[in-house]
N, C-alpha and C. Protein backbone atom coordinates (compact mmCIF):
# COMPACT_ATOMS: atom_id res chain seq x y z
N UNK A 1 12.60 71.51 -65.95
CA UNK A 1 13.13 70.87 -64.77
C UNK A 1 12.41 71.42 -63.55
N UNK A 2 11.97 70.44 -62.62
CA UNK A 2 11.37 71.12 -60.98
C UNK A 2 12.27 70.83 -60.04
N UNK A 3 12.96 71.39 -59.74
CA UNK A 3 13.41 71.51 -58.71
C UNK A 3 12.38 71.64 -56.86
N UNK A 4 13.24 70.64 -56.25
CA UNK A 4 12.77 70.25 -55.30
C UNK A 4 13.89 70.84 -54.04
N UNK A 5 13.48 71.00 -52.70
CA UNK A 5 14.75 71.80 -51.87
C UNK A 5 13.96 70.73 -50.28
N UNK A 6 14.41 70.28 -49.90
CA UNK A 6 14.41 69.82 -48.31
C UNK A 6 15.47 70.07 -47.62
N UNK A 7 14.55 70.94 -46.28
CA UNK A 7 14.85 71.56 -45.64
C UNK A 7 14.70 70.40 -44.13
N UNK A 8 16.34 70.43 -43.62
CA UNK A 8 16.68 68.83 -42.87
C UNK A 8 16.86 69.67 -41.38
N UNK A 9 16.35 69.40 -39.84
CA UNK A 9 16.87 69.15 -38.87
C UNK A 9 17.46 68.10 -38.50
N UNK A 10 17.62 68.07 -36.92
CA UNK A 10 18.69 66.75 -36.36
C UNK A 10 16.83 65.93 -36.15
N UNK A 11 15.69 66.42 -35.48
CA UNK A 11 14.90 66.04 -35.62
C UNK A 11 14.80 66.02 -33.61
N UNK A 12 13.52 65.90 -33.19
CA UNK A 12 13.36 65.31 -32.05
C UNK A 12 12.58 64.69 -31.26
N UNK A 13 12.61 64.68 -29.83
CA UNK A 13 11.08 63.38 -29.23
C UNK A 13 10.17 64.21 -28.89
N UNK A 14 9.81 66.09 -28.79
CA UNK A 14 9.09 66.70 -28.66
C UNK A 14 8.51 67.05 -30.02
N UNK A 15 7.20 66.79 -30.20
CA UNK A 15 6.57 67.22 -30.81
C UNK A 15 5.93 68.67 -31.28
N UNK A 16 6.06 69.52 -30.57
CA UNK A 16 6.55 71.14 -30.68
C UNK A 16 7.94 71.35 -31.65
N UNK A 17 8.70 70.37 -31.52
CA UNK A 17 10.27 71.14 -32.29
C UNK A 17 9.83 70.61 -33.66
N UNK A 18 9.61 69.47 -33.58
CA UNK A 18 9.33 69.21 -34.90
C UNK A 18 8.49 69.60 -35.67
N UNK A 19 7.25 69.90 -35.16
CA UNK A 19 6.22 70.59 -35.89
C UNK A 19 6.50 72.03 -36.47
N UNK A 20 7.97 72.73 -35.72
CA UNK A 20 8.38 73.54 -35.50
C UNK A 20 9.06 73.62 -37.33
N UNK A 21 9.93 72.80 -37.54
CA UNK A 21 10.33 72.40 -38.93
C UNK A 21 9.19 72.32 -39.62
N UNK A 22 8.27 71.93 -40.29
CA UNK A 22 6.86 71.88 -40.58
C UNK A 22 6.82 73.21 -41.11
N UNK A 23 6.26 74.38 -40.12
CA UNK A 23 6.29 75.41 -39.96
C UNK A 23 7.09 76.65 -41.24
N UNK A 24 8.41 75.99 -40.68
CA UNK A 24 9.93 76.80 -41.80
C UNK A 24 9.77 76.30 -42.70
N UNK A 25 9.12 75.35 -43.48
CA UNK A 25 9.73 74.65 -44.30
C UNK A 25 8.08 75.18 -45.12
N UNK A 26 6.98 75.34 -44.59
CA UNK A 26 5.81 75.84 -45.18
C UNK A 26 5.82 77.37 -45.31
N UNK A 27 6.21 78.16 -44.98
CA UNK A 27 7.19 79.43 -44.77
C UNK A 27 8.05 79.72 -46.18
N UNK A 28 9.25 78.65 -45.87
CA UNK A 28 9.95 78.72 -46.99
C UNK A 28 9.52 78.66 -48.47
N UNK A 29 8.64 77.60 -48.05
CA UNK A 29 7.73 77.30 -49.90
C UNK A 29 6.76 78.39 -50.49
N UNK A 30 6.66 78.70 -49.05
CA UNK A 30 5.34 80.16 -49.81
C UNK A 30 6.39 81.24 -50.49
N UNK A 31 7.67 81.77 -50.05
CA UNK A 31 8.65 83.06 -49.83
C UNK A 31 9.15 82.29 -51.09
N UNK A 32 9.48 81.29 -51.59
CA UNK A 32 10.76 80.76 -52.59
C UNK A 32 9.98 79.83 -53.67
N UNK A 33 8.35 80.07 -53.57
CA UNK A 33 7.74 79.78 -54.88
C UNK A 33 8.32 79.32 -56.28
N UNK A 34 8.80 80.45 -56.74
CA UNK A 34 9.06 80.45 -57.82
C UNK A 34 10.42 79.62 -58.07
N UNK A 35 11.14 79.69 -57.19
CA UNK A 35 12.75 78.69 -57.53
C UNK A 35 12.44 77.15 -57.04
N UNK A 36 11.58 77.11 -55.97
CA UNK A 36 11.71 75.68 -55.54
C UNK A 36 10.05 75.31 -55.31
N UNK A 37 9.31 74.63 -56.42
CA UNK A 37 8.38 74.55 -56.61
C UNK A 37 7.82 73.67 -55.46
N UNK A 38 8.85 72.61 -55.10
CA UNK A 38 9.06 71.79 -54.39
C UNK A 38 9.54 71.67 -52.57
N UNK A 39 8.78 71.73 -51.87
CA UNK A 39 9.44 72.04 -50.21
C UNK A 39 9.43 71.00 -49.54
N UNK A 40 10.13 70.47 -48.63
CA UNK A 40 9.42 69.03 -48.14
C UNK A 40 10.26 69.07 -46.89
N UNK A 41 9.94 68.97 -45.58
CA UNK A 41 10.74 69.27 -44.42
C UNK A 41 10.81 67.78 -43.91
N UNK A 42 12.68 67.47 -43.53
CA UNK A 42 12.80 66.32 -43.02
C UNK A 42 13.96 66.18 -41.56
N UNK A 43 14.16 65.33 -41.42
CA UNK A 43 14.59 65.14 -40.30
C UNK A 43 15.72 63.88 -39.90
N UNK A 44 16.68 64.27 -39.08
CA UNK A 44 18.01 63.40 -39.64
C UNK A 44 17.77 61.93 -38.71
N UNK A 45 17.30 61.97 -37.75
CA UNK A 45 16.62 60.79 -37.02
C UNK A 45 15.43 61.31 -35.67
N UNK A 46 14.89 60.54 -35.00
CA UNK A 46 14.35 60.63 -33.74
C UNK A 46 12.50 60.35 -35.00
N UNK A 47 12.55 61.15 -35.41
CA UNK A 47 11.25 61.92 -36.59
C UNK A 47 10.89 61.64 -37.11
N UNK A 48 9.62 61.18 -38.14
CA UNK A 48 9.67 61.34 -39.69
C UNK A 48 9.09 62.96 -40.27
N UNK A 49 8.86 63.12 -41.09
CA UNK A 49 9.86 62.39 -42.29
C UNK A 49 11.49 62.35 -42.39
N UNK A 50 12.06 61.33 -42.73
CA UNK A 50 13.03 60.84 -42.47
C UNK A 50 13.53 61.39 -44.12
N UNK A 51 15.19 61.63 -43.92
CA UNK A 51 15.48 62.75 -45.43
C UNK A 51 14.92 61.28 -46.52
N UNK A 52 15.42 60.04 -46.56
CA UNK A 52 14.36 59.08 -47.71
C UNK A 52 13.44 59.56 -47.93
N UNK A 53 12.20 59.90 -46.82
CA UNK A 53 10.95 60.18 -46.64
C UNK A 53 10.21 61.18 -47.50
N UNK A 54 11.11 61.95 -47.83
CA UNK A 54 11.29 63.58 -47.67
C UNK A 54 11.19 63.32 -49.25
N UNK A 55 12.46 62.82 -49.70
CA UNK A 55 13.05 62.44 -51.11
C UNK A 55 12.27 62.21 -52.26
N UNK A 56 11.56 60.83 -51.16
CA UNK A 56 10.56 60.24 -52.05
C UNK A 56 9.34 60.81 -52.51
N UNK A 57 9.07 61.48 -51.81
CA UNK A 57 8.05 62.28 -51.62
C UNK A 57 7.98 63.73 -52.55
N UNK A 58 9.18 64.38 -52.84
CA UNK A 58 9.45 65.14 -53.59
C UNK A 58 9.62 64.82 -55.06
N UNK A 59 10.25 63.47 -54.80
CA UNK A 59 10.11 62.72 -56.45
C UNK A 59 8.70 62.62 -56.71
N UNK A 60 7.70 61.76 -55.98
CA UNK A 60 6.59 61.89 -56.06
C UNK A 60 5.74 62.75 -56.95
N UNK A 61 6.24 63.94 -56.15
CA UNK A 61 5.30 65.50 -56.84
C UNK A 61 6.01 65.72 -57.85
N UNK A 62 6.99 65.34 -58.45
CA UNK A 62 7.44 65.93 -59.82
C UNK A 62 8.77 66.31 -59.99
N UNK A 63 9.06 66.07 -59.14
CA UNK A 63 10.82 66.87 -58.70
C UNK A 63 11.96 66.05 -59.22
N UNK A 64 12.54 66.80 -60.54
CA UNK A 64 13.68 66.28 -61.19
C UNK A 64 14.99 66.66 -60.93
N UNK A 65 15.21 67.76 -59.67
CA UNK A 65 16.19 67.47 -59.30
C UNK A 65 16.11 67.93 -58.03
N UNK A 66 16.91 67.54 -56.76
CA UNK A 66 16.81 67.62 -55.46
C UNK A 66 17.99 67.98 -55.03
């Protein structure tokens, strides 16, 4: 089983905050390797990736459960 983990803000119209998520969420995947093979940073509106976005995208790479 791969487990997949997205990591969600509210999201926003500055491009600094969001890139900002980006960031944590590339962070997180390096530190939590081994449990969540899978990282994918999303965002609840304003943003993409949008949590669908996020989802699909994690299914994509292999991720059987989210």
């Amino acid at each position: 089983m791969k487990t997949a983990i997205i990591i969600v803000d509210h999201g926003s119209r500055r491009l600094e905050s969001n890139k900002m998520l980006e960031d944590v969420a590339a962070l997180f995947a390096q530190r939590f390797a081994a449990a969540y093979p899978i990282v994918e940073p999303a965002h609840m509106e304003l943003a993409e990736p949008s949590i669908a976005t996020a989802y699909a995208a994690a299914v994509k790479r292999g991720a059987t459960q989210v």
